[in-house]
C-alpha atoms as a PDB file:
ATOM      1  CA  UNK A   1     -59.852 124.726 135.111  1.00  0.00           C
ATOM      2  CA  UNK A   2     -56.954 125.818 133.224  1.00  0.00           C
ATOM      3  CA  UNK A   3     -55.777 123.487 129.985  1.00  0.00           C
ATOM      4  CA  UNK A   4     -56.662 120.420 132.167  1.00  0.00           C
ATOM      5  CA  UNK A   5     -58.504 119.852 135.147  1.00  0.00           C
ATOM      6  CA  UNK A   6     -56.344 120.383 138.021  1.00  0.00           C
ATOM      7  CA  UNK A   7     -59.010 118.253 139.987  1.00  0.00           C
ATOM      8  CA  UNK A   8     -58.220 114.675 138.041  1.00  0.00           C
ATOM      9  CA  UNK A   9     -60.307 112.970 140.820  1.00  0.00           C
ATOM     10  CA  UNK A  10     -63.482 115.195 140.375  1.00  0.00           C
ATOM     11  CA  UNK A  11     -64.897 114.237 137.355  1.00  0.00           C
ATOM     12  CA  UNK A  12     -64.550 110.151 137.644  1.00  0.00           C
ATOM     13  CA  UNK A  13     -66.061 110.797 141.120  1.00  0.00           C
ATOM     14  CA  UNK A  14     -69.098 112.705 139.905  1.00  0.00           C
ATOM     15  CA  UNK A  15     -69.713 110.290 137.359  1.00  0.00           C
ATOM     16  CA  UNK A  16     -69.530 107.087 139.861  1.00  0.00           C
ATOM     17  CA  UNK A  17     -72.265 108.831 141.922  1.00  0.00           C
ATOM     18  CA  UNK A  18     -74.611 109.759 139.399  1.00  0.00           C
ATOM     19  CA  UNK A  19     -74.102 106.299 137.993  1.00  0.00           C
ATOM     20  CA  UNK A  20     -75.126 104.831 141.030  1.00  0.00           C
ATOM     21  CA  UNK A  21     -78.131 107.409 141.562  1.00  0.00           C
ATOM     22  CA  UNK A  22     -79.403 106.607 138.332  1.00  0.00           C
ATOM     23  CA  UNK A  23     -78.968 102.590 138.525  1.00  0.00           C
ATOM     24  CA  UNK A  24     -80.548 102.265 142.148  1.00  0.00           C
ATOM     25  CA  UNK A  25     -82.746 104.712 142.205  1.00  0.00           C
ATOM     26  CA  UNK A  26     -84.453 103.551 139.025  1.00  0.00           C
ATOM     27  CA  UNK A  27     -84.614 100.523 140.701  1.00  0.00           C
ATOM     28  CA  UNK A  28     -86.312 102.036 143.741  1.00  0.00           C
ATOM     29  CA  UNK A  29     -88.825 103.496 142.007  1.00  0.00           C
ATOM     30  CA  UNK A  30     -89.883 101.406 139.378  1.00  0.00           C
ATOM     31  CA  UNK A  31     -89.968  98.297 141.510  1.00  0.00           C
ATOM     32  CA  UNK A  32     -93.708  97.727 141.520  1.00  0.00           C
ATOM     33  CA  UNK A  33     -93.933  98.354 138.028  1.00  0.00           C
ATOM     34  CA  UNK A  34     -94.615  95.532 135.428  1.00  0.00           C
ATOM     35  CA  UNK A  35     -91.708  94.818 133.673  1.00  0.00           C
ATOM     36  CA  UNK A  36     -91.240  93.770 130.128  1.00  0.00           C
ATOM     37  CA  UNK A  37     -88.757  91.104 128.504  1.00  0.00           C
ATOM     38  CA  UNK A  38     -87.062  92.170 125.198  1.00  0.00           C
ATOM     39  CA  UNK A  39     -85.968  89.010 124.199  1.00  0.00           C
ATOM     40  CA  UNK A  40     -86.283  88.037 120.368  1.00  0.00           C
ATOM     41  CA  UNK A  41     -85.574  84.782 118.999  1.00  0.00           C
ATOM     42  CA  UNK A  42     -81.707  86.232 117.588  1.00  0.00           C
ATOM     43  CA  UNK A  43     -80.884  86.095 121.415  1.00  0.00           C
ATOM     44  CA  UNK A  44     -81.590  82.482 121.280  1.00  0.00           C
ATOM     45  CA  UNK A  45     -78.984  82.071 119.079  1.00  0.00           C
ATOM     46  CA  UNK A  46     -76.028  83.184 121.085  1.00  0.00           C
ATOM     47  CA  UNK A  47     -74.393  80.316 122.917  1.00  0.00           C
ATOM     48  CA  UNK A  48     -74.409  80.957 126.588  1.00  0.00           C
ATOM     49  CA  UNK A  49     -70.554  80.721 127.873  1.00  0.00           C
ATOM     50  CA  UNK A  50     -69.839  80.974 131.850  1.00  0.00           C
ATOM     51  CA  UNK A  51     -66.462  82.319 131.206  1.00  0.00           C
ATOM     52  CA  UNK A  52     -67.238  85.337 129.740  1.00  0.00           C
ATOM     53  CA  UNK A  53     -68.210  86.577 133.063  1.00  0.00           C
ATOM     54  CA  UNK A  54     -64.464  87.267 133.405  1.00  0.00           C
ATOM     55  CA  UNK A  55     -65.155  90.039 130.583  1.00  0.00           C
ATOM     56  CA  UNK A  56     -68.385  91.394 132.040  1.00  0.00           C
ATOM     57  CA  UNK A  57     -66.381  91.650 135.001  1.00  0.00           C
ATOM     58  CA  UNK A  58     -63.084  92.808 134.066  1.00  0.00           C
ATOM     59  CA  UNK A  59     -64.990  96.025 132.255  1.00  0.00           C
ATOM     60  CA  UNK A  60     -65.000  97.710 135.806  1.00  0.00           C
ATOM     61  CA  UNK A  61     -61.027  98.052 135.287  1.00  0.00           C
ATOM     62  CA  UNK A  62     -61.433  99.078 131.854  1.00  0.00           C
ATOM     63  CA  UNK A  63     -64.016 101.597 132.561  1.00  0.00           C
ATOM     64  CA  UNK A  64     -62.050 102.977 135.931  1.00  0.00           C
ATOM     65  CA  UNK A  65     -58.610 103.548 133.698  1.00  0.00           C
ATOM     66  CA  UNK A  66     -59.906 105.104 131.204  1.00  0.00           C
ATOM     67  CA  UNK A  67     -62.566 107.250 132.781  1.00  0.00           C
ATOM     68  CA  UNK A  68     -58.879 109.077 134.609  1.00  0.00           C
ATOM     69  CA  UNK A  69     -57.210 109.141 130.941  1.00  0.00           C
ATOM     70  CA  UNK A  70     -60.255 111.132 130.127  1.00  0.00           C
ATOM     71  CA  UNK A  71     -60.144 112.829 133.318  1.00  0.00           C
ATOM     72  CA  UNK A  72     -56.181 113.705 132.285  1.00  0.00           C
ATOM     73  CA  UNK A  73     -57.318 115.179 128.788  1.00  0.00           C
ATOM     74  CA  UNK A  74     -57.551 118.671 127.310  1.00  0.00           C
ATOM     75  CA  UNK A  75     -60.408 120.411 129.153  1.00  0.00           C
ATOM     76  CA  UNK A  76     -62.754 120.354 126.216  1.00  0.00           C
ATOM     77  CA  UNK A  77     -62.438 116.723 125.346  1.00  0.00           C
ATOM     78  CA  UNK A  78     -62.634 116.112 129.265  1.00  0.00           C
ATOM     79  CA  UNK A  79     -65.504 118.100 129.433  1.00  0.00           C
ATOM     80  CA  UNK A  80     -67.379 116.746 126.735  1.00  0.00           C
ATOM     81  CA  UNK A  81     -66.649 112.890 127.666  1.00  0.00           C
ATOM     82  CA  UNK A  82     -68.178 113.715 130.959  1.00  0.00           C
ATOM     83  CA  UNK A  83     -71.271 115.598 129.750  1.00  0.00           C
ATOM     84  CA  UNK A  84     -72.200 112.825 127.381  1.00  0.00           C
ATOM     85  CA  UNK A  85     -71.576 110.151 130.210  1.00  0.00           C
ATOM     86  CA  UNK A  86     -74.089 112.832 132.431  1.00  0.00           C
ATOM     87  CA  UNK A  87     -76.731 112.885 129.163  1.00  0.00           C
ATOM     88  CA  UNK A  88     -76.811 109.260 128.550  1.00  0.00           C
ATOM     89  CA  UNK A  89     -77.377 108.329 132.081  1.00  0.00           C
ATOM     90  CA  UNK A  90     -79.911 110.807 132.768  1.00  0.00           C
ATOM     91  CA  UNK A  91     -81.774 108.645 129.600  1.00  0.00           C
ATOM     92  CA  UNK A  92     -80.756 105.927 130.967  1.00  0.00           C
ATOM     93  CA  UNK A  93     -82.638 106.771 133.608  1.00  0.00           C
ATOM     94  CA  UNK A  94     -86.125 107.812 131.887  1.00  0.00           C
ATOM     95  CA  UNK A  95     -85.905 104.455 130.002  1.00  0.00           C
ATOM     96  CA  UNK A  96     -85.531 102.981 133.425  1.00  0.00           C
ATOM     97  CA  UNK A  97     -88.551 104.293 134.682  1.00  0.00           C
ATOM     98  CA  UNK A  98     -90.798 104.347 131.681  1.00  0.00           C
ATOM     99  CA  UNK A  99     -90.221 101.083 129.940  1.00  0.00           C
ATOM    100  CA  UNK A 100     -88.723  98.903 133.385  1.00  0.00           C
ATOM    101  CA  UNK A 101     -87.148  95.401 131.610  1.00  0.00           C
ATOM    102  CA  UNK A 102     -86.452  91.964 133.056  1.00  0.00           C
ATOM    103  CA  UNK A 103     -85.200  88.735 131.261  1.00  0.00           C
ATOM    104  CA  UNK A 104     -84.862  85.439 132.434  1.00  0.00           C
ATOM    105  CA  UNK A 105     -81.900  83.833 133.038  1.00  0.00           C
ATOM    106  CA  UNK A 106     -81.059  80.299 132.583  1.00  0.00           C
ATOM    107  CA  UNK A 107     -79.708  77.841 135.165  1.00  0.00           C
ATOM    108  CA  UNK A 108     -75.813  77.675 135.777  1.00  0.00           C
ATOM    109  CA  UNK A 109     -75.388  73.919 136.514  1.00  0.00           C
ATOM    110  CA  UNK A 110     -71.638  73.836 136.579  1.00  0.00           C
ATOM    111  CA  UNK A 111     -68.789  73.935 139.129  1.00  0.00           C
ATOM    112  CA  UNK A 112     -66.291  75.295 138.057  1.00  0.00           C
ATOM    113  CA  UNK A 113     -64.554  78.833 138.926  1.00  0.00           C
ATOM    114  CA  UNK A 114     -66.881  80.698 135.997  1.00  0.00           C
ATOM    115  CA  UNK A 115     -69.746  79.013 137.527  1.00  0.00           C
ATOM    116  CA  UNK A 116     -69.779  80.405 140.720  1.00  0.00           C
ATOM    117  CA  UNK A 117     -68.514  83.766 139.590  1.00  0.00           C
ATOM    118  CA  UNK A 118     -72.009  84.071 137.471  1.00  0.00           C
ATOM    119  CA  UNK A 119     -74.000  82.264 140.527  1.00  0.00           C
ATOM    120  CA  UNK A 120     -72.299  85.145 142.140  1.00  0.00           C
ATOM    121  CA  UNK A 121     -72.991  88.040 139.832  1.00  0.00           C
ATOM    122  CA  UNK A 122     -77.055  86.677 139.396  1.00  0.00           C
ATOM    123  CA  UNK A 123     -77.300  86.759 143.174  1.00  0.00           C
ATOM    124  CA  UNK A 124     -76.581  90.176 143.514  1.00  0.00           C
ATOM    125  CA  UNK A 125     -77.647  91.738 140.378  1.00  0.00           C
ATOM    126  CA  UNK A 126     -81.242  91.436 139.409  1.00  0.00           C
ATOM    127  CA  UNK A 127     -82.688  91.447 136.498  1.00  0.00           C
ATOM    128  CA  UNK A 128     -83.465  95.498 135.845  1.00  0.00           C
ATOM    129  CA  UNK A 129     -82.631  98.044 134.640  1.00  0.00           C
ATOM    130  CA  UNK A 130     -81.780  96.181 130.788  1.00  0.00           C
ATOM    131  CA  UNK A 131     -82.746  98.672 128.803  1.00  0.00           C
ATOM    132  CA  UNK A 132     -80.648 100.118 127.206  1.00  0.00           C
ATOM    133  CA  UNK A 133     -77.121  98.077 128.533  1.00  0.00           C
ATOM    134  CA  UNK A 134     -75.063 100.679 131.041  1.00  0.00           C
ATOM    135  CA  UNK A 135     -72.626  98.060 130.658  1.00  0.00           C
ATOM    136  CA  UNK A 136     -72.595  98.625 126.872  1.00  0.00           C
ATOM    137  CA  UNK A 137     -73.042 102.106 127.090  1.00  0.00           C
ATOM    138  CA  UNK A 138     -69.768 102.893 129.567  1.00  0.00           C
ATOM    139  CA  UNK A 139     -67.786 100.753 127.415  1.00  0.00           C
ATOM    140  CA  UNK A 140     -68.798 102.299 123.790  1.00  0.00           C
ATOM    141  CA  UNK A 141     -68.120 105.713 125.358  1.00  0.00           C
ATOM    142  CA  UNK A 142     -64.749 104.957 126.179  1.00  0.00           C
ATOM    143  CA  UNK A 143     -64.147 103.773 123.025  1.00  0.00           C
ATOM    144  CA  UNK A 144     -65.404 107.171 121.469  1.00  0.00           C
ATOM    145  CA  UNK A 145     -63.699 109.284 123.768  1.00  0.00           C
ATOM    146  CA  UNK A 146     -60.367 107.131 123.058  1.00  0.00           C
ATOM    147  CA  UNK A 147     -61.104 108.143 118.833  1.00  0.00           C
ATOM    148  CA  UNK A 148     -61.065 112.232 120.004  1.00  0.00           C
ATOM    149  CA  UNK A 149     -57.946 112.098 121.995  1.00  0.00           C
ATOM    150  CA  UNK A 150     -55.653 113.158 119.375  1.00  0.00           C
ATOM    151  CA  UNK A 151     -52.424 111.782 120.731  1.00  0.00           C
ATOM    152  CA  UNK A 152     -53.642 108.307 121.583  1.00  0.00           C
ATOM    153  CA  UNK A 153     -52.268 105.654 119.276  1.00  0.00           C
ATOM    154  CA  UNK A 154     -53.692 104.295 116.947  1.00  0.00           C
ATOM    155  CA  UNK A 155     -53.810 100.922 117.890  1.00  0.00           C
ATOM    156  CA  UNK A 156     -54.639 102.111 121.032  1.00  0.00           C
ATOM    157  CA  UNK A 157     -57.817 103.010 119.505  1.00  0.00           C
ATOM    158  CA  UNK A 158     -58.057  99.820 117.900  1.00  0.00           C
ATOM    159  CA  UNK A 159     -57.976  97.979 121.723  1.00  0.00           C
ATOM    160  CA  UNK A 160     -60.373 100.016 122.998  1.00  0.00           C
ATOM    161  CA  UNK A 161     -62.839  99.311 120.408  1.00  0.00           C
ATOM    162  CA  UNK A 162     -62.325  95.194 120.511  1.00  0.00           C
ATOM    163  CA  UNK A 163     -62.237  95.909 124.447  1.00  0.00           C
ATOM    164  CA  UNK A 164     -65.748  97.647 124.100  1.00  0.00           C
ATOM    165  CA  UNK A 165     -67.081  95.267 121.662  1.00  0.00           C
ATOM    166  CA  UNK A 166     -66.143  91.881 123.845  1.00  0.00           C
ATOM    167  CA  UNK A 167     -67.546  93.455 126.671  1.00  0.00           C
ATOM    168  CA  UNK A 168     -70.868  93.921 124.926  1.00  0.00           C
ATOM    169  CA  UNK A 169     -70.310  90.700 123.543  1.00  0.00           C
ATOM    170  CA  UNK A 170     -70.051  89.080 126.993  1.00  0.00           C
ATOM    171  CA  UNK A 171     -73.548  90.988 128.134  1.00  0.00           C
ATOM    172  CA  UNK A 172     -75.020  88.751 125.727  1.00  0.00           C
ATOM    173  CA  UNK A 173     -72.923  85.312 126.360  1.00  0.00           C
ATOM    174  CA  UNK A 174     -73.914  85.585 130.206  1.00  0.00           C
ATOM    175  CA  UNK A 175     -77.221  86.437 129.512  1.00  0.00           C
ATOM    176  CA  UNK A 176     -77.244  89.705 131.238  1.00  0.00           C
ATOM    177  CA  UNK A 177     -78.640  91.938 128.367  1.00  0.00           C
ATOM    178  CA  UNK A 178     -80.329  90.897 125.399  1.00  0.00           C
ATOM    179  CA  UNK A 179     -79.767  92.303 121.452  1.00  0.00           C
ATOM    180  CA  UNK A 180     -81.657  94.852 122.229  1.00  0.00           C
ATOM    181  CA  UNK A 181     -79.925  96.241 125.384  1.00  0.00           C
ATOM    182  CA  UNK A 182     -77.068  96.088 123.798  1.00  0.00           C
ATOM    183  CA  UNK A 183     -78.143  97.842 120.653  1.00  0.00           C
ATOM    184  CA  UNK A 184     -79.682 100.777 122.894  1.00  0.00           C
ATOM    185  CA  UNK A 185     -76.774 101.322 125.113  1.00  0.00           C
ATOM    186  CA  UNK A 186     -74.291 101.658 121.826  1.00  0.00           C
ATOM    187  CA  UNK A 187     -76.882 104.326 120.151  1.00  0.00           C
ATOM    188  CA  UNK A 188     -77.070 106.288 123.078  1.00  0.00           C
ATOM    189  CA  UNK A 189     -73.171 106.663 123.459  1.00  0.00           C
ATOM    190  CA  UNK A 190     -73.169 107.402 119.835  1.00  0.00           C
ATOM    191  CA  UNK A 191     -76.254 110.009 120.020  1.00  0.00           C
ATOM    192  CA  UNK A 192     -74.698 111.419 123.808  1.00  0.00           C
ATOM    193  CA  UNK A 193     -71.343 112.293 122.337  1.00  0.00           C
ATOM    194  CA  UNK A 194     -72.675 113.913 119.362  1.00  0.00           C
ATOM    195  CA  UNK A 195     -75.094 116.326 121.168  1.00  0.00           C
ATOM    196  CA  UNK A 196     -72.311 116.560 123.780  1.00  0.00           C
ATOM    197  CA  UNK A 197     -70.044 118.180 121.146  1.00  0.00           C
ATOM    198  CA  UNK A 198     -72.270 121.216 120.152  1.00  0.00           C
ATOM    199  CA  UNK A 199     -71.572 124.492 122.004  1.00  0.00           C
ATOM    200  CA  UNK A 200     -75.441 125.431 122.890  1.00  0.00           C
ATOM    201  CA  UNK A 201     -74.386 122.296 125.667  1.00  0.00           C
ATOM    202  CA  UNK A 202     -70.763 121.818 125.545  1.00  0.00           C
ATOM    203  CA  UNK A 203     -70.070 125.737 126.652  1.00  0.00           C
ATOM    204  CA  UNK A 204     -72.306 126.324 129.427  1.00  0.00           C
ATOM    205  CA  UNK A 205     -70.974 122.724 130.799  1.00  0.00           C
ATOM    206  CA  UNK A 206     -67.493 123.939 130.523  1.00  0.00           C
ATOM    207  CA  UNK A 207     -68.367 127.097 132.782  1.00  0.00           C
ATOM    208  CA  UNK A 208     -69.352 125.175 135.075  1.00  0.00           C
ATOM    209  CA  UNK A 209     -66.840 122.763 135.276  1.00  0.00           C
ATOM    210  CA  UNK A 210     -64.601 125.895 135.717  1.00  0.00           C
ATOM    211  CA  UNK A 211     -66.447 126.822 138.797  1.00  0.00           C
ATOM    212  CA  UNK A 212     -66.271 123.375 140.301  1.00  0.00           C
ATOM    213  CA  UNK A 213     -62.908 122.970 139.587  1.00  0.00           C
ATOM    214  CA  UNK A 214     -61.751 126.317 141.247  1.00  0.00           C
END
């Protein structure tokens, strides 16, 4: 690895399988375990809209841009974007095991295009694996990596952060995550880049990354 990763494709690629590792196998193994429901009554109070699934959706082409802008970035910013992404999952993960979550979800009597979408998305997603919110996690990561890049505009910035905040937004509105999903998965991308930053992690990842690059 020289300035940048000569290997753009590498690092998006290592975090989409250690995504998926993480999300199905902590579904594999903590299937037969009892599973809790964080709801509180503030969840309650957000209005459940079917065409918000468009947002919970459209995050996978948020995520996938800007996971290659981070890929394209100086090596050190690159390298620390990826390592917190690797930390938080690998939490993510522990959580998932540890303290398995379910809500319930309410009916989606409707028939319109939104309607079946979220039909859609409830038929193949089940309820696991809540706590904390991957969804808001990925999102609130980009947003921090898109505040370190120091050539990125600034209202740049300023998208990234409404993107990230609508998306966690529209966890809620479908009733995919609850308050407290949502809360976890923004404290962990907070608390992953931080630690992510220091040198006792951030060097030996960088050596490695070298390696893997060459």
């Amino acid at each position: 690895m020289t300035k940048r990763c000569s290997k753009v494709w590498l690092l998006p690629l290592c975090a989409v399988v250690w995504n998926q590792s993480v999300y199905y196998g902590g579904n594999f193994l903590a299937q037969n375990a009892p599973h809790r429901n964080l709801e509180l009554c503030l969840d309650s109070l957000v209005p459940f809209l079917p065409w918000t699934v468009s947002i919970y959706l459209g995050c996978f082409l948020f995520w996938a841009v800007f996971y290659v802008r981070m890929a394209r970035a100086e090596a050190p910013l690159a390298c620390r974007f990826f390592l917190a992404d690797f930390l938080a999952k690998g939490i993510c993960l522990i959580f998932f095991l540890l303290l398995p979550t379910t809500n319930l979800r309410p009916p989606v009597p409707g028939n319109g295009l939104w309607d079946h979408l979220l039909r859609f998305v409830y038929q193949v997603d089940a309820p696991t694996n809540l706590f904390p919110s991957i969804h808001c996690l990925v999102s609130w990561l980009c947003f921090l990596g898109a505040r370190s890049l120091p050539r990125f505009p600034r209202w740049g910035v300023w998208l990234t952060g409404l993107t990230a905040s609508a998306i966690c937004l529209s966890t809620l509105t479908t009733r995919q995550h609850v308050a407290v999903d949502v809360l976890g998965g923004v404290l962990l991308a907070e608390v992953s880049y931080w630690a992510a930053g220091h040198k006792a992690l951030l060097g030996p990842a960088s050596r490695l990354l070298q390696r893997v690059a060459r």
